[in-house]
N, C-alpha and C. Protein backbone atom coordinates (compact mmCIF):
# COMPACT_ATOMS: atom_id res chain seq x y z
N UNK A 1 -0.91 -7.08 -2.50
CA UNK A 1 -1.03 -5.98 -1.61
C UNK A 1 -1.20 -6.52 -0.21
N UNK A 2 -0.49 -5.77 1.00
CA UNK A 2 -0.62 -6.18 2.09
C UNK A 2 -0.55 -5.28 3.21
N UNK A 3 -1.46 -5.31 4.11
CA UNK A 3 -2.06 -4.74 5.11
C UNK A 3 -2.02 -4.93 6.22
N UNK A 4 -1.58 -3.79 7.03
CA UNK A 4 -1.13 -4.45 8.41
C UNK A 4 -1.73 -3.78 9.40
N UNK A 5 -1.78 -4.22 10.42
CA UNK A 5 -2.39 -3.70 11.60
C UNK A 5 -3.44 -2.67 11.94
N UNK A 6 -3.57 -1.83 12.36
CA UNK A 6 -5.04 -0.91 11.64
C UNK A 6 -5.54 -0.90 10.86
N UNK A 7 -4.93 -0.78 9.48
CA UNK A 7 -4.90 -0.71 7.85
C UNK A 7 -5.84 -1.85 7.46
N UNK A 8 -5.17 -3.10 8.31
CA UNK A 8 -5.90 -4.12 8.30
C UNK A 8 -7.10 -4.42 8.79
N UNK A 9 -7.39 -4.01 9.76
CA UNK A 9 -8.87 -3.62 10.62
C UNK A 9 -9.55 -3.02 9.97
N UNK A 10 -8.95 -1.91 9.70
CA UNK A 10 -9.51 -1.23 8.49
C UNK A 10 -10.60 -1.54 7.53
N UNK A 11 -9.61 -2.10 6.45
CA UNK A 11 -10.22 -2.45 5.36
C UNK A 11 -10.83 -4.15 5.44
N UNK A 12 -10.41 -4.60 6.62
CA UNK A 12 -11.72 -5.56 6.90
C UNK A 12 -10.87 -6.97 6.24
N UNK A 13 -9.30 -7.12 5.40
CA UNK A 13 -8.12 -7.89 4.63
C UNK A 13 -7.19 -7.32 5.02
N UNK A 14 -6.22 -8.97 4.74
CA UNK A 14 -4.91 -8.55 4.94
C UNK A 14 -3.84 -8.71 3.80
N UNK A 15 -4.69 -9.51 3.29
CA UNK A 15 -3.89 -9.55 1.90
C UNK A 15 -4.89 -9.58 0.41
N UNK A 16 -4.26 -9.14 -0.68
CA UNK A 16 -5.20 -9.15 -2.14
C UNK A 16 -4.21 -8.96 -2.81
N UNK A 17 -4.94 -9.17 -3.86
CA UNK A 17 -4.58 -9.51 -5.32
C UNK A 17 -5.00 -8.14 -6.00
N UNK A 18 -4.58 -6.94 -6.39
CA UNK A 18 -5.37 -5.59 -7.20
C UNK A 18 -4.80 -5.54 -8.59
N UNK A 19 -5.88 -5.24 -9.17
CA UNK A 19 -5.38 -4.94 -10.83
C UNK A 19 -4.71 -3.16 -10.56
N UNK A 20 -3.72 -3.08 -11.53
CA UNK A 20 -3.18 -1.73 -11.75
C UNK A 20 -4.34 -1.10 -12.41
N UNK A 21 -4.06 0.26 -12.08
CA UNK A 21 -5.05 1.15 -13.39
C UNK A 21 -4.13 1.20 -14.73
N UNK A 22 -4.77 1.58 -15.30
CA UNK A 22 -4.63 1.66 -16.75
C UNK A 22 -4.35 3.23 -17.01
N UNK A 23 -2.52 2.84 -16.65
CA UNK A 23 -1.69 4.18 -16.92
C UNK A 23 -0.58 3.98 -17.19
N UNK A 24 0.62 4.53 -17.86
CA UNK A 24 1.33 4.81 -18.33
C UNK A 24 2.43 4.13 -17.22
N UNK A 25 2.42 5.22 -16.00
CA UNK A 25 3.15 4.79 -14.74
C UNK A 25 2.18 4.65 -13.36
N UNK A 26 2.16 3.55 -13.03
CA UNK A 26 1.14 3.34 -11.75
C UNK A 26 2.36 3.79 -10.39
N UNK A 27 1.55 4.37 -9.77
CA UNK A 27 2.41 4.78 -8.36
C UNK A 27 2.12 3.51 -7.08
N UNK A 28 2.91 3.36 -5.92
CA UNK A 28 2.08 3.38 -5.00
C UNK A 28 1.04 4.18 -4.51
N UNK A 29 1.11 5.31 -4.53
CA UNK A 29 -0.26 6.37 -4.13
C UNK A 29 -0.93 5.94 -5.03
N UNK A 30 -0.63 5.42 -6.29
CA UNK A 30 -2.63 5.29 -7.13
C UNK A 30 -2.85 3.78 -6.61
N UNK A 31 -1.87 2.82 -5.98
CA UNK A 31 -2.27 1.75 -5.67
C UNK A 31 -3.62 1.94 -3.91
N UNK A 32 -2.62 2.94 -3.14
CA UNK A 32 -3.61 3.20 -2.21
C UNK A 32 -4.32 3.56 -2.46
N UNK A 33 -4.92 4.82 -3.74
CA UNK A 33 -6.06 5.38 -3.75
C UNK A 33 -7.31 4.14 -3.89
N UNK A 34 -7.10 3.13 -4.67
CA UNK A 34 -7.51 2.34 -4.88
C UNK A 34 -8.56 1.06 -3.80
N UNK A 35 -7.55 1.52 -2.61
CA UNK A 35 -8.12 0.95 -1.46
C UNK A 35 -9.27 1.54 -0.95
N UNK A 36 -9.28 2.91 -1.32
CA UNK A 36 -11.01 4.06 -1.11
C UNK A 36 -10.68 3.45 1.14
N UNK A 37 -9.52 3.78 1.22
CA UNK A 37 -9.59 4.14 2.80
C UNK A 37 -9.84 5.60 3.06
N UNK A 38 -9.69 6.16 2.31
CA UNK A 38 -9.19 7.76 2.12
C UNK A 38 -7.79 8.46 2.19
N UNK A 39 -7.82 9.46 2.56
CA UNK A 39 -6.12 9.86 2.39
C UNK A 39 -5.21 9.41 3.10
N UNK A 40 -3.84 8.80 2.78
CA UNK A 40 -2.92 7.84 3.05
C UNK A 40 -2.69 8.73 4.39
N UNK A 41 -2.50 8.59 5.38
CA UNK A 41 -1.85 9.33 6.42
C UNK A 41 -0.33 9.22 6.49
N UNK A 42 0.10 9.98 6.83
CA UNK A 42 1.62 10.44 6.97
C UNK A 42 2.82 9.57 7.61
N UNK A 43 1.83 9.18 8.40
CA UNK A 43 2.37 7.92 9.32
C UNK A 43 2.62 6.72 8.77
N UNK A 44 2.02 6.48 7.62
CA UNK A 44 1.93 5.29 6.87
C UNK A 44 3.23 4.77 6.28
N UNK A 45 3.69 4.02 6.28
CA UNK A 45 5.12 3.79 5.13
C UNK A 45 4.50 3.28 4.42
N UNK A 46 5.22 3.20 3.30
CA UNK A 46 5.10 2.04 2.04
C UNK A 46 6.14 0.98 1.75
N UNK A 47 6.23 -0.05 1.67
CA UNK A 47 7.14 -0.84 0.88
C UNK A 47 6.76 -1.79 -0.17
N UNK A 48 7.97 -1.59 -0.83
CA UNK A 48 8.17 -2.87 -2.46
C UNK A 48 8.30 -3.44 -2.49
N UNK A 49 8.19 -4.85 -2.85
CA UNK A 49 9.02 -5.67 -2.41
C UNK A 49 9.95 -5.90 -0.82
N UNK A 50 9.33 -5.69 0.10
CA UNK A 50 9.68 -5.73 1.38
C UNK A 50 11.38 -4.46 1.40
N UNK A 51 10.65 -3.33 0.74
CA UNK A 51 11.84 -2.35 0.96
C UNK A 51 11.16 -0.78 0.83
N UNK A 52 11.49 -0.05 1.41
CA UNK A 52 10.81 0.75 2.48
C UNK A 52 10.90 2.06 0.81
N UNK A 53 10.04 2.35 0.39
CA UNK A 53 9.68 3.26 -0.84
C UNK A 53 9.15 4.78 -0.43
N UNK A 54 8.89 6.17 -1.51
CA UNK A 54 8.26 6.89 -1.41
C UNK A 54 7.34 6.82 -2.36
N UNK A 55 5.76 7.40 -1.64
CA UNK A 55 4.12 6.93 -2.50
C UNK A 55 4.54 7.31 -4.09
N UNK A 56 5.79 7.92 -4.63
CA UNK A 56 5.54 8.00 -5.91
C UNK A 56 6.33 6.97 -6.54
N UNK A 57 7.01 6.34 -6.10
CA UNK A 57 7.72 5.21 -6.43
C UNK A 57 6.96 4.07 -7.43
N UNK A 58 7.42 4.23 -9.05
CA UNK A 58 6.53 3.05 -9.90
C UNK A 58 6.07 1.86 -9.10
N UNK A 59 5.08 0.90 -9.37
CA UNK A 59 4.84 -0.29 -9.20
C UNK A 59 4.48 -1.02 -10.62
N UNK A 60 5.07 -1.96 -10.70
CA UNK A 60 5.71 -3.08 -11.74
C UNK A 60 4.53 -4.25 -11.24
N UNK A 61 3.50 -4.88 -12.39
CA UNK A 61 2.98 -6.53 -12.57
C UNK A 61 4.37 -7.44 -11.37
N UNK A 62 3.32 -7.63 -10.57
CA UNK A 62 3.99 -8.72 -9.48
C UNK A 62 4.56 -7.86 -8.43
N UNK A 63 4.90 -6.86 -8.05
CA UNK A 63 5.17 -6.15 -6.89
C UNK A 63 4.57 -6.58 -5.95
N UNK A 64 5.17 -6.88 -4.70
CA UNK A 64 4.31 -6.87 -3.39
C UNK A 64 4.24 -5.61 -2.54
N UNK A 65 3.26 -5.04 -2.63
CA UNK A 65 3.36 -3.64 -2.06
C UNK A 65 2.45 -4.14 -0.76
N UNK A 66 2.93 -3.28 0.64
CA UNK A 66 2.34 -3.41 1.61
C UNK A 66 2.35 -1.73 2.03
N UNK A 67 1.25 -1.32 3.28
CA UNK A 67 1.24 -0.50 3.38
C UNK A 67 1.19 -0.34 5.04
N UNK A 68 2.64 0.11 5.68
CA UNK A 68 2.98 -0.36 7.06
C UNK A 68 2.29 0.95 7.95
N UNK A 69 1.07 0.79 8.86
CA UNK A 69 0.95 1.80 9.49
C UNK A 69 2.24 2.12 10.82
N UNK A 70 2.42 2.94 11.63
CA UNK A 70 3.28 3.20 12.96
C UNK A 70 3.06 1.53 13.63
N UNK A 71 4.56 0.86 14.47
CA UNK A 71 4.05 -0.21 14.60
C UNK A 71 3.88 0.07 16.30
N UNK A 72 3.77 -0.60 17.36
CA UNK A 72 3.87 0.19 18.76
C UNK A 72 4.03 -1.62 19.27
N UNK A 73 4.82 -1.41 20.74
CA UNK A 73 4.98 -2.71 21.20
C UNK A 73 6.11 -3.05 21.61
N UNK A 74 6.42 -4.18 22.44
CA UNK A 74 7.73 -4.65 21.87
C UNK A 74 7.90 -6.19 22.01
C-alpha cells in the first residue's frame, strides 16, 4: 500500500505491508477502510498496480495499491 502526499502526512507512512480482510472479494474501498483515515474523499484516485482503478475494483495477494490524493505543482 502506498501513500502520497497528504494521505501521507496523514497517516504519519508512506508505504506498508496490510493483510486483506477475510472476504470472499476484498475491494480497494475495504483496503482504505482499513487505513481508519475516515471517508475516502472524492478527490482521491486509486490505483493497481500503478493503473488508475474504481474503489470497487477486486484486490488480489501482492497488489500494489496506492491511494493518489489531487496532485498541485509543476
Amino acid at each position: 500500500m502506498l501513500l502520497f502526499a497528504s494521505l501521507r502526512d496523514q497517516a504519519g507512512w508512506d508505504e506498508q505491508c496490510v493483510f486483506l480482510p477475510d472476504k470472499d472479494v476484498v475491494t480497494a474501498e475495504d483496503i482504505w477502510d482499513q487505513l481508519k483515515l475516515g471517508p475516502r474523499p472524492a478527490s482521491v484516485q486509486i490505483s493497481i498496480n500503478q493503473r488508475l482503478v474504481s474503489s470497487l475494483t477486486p484486490v488480489q495477494i501482492g497488489d500494489e495499491v496506492a491511494f493518489l490524493p489531487p496532485f498541485t505543482g509543476g
